[in-house]
Protein backbone atom coordinates (compact mmCIF):
# COMPACT_ATOMS: atom_id res chain seq x y z
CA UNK A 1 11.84 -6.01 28.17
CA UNK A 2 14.83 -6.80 30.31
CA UNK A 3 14.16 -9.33 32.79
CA UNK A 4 15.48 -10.21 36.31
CA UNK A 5 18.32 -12.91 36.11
CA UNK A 6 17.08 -14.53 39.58
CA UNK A 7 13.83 -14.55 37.95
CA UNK A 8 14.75 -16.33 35.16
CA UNK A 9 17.03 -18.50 37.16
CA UNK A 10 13.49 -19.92 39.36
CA UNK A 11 12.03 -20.41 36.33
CA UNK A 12 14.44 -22.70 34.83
CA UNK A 13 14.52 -24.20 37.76
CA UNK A 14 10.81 -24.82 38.41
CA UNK A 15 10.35 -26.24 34.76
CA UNK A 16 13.28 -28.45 35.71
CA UNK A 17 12.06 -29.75 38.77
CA UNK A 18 8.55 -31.04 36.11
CA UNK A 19 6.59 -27.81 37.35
CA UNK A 20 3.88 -26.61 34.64
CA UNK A 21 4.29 -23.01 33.36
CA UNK A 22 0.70 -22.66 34.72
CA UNK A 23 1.87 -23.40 38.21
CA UNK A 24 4.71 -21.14 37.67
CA UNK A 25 2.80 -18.50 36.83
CA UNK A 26 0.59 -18.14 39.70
CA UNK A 27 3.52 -18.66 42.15
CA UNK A 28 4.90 -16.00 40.39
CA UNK A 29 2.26 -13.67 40.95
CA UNK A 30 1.10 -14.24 43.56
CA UNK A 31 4.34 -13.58 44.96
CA UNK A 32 3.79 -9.91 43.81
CA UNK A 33 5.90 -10.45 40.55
CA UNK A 34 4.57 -8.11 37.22
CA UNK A 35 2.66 -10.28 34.85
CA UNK A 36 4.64 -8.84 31.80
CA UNK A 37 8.07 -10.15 33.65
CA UNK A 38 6.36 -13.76 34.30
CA UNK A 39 5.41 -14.42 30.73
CA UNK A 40 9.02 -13.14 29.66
CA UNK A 41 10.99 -15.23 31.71
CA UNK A 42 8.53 -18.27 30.80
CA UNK A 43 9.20 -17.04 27.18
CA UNK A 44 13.02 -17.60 27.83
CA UNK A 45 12.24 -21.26 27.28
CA UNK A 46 10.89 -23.07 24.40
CA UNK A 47 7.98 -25.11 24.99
CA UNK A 48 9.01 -28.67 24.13
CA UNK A 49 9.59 -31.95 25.65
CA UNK A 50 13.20 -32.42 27.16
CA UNK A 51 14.24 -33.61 30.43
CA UNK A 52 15.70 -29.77 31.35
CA UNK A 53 14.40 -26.42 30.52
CA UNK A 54 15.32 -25.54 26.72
CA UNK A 55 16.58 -21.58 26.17
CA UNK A 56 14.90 -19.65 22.85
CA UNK A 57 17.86 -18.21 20.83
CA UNK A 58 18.16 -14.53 21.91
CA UNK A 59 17.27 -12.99 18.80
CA UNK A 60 20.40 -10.45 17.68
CA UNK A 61 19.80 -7.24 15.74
CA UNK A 62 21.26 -6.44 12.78
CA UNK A 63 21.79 -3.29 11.05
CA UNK A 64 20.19 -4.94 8.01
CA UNK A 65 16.88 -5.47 10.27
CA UNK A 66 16.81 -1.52 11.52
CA UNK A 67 16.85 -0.59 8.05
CA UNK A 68 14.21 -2.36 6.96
CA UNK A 69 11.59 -1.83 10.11
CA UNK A 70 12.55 1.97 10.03
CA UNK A 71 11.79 2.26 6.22
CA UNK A 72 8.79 -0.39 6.71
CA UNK A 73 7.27 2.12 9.55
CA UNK A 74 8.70 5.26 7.59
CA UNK A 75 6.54 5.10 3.97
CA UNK A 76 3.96 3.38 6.27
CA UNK A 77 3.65 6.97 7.45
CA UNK A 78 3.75 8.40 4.37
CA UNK A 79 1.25 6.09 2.80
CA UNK A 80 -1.42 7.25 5.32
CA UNK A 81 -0.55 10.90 5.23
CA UNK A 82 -0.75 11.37 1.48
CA UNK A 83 -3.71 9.22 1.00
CA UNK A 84 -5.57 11.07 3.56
CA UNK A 85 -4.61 14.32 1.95
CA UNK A 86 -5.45 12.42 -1.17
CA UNK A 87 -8.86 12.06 -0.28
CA UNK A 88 -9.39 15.74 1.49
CA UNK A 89 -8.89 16.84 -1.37
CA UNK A 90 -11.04 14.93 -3.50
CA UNK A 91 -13.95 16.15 -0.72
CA UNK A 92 -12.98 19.98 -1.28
CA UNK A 93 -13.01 19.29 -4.54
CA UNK A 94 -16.49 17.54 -4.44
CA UNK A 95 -17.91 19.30 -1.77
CA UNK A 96 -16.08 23.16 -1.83
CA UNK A 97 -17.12 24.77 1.37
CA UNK A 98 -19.06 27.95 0.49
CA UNK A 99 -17.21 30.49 3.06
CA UNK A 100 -13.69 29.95 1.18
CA UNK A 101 -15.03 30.47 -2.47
CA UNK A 102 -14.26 27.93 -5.42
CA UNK A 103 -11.18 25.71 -5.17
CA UNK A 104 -8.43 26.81 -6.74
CA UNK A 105 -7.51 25.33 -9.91
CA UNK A 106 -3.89 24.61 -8.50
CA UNK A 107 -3.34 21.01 -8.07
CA UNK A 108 -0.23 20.65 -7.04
CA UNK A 109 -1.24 19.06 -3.81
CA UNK A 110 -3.67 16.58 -5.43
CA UNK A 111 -0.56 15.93 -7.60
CA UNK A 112 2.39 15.03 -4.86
CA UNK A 113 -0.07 13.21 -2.83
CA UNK A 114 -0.41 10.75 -5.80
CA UNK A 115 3.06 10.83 -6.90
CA UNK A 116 4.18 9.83 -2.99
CA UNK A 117 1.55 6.79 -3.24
CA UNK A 118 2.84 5.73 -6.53
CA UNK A 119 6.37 5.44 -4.92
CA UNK A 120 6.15 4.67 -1.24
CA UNK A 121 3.13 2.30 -1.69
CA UNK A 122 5.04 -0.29 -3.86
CA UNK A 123 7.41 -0.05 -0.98
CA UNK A 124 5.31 -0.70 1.64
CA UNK A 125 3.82 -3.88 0.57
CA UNK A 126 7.14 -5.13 -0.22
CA UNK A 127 9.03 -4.47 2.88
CA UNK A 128 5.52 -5.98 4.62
CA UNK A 129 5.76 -9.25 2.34
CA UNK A 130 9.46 -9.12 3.43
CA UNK A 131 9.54 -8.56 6.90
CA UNK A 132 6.58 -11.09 7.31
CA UNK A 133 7.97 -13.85 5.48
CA UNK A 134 10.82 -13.25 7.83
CA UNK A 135 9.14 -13.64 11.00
CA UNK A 136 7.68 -16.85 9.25
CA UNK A 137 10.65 -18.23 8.99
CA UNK A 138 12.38 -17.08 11.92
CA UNK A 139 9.63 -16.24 14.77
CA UNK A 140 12.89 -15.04 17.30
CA UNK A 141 12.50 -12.01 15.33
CA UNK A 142 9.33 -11.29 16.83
CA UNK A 143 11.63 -10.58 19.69
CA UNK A 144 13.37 -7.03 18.08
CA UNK A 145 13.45 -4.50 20.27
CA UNK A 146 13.55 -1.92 17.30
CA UNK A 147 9.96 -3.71 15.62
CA UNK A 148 8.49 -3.70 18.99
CA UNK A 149 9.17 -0.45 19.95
CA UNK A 150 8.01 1.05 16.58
CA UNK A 151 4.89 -0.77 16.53
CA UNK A 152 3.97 0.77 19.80
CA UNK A 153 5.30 3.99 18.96
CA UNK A 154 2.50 3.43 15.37
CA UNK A 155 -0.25 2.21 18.16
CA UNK A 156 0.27 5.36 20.05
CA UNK A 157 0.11 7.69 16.89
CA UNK A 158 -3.19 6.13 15.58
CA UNK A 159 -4.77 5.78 19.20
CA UNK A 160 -4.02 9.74 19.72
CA UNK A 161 -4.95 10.52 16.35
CA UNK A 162 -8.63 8.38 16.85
CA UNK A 163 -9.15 10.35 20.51
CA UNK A 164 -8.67 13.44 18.55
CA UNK A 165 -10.46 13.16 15.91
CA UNK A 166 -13.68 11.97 18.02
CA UNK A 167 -12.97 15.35 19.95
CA UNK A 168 -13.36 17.36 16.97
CA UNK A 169 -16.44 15.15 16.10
CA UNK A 170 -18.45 15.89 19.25
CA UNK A 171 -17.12 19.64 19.42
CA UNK A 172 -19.11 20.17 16.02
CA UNK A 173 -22.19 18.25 16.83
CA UNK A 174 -22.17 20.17 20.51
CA UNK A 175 -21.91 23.85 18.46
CA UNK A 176 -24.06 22.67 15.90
CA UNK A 177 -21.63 22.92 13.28
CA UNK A 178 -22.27 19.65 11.13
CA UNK A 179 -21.42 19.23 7.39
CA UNK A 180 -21.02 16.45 5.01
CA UNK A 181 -17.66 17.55 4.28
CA UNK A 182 -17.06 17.45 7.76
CA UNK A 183 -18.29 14.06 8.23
CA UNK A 184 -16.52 12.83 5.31
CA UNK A 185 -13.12 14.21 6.77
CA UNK A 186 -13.56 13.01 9.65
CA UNK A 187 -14.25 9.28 8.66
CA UNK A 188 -11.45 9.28 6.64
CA UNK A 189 -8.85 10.27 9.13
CA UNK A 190 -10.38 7.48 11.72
CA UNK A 191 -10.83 5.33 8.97
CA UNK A 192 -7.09 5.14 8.11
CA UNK A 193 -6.25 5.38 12.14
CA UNK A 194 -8.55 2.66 12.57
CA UNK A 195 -7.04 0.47 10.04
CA UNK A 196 -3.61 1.36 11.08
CA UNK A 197 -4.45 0.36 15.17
CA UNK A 198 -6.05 -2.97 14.34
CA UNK A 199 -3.67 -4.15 12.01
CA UNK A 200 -0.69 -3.70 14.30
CA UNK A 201 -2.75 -4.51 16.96
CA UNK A 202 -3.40 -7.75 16.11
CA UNK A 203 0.18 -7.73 15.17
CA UNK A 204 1.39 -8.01 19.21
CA UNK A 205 -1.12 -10.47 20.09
CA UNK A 206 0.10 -12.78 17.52
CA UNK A 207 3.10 -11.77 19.34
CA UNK A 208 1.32 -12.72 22.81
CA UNK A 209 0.05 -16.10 21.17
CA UNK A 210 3.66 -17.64 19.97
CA UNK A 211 4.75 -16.82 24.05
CA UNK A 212 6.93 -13.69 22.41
CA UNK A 213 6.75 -10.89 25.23
């Protein structure tokens, strides 16, 4: 997030004058500044012992990095997608709803959902394993705009899909309408959503633990 110069200025300032980021903090505050612009202005400066206030390296984007977060958050996508199509149709398969008839013996669906997880899964792990042994060794990256603002954009997704998919849960229950194959469906798509929103979750406060805002 971009922050204020003049606010960055005071705080280089306070920290220079032997003023503890606490202490800064509330001043801050209470002076009516946002929380989010305190802790990023306080993140401007490495916590470590010198006589004057130490900048962080301002982390620079690469090309190289885009490419890699937009494919990481890309088969990411696809990964979930297919493997919850996977598994609806293992349920209509198991559990064929009476109304529609039997299930077709086409399984064309059941096929591309397995061929995408054979191919983007591999991928996923990798770029994962990549992109974390990056941040690892370089914890400026933390800092990307382009990781940050994906991973919110993901949070949003699975949040929205989650509300939704409660919705349906309690319409059916209300009308009466409850199946097994319902019930089945519907803990797979919050399962994956679930899984999806706690992992990346967890991802920003790591994020908010190493001061990265």
């Amino acid at each position: 997030m971009a922050v204020p110069e003049e606010l960055v200025a005071f705080v280089r300032d306070a920290l220079a004058h032997g003023q503890s980021r606490e202490a800064i903090g509330r001043a801050l505050v209470a002076a009516g500044w946002a929380d989010d612009q305190v802790r990023a202005a306080q993140a401007a400066f490495a916590p470590v012992e010198f006589p004057i206030p130490v900048p962080r390296p301002k982390v620079r984007l690469e090309a190289r990095d885009a490419f890699f977060y937009l494919l990481l958050f890309s088969t990411l996508f696809i990964v979930a997608f297919n493997f919850g199509a996977l598994v609806f149709d293992l349920i209509d398969r198991l559990l064929p709803d009476p109304a529609s008839g039997p299930v077709r013996a086409d399984a064309s669906g059941l096929r591309w959902s397995v061929s995408s997880l054979i191919v983007a899964l591999p991928v996923f792990l990798s770029l994962t394993r990549y992109v974390q042994r990056g941040l690892r060794l370089d914890p400026v990256k933390r800092t990307s705009a382009v990781r940050r603002w994906l991973t919110y954009l993901t949070l949003f997704i699975a949040a929205g899909v989650l509300i939704g998919d409660l919705m349906s849960l309690v319409y059916r229950v209300l009308g009466g309408e409850l199946t097994m194959r319902f019930v089945l469906k519907t803990l797979t798509v919050g399962g994956i959503a679930g899984v999806v929103f706690g992992h990346y979750l967890s991802d920003l406060r790591q994020d908010e633990t190493e001061g990265v805002r």
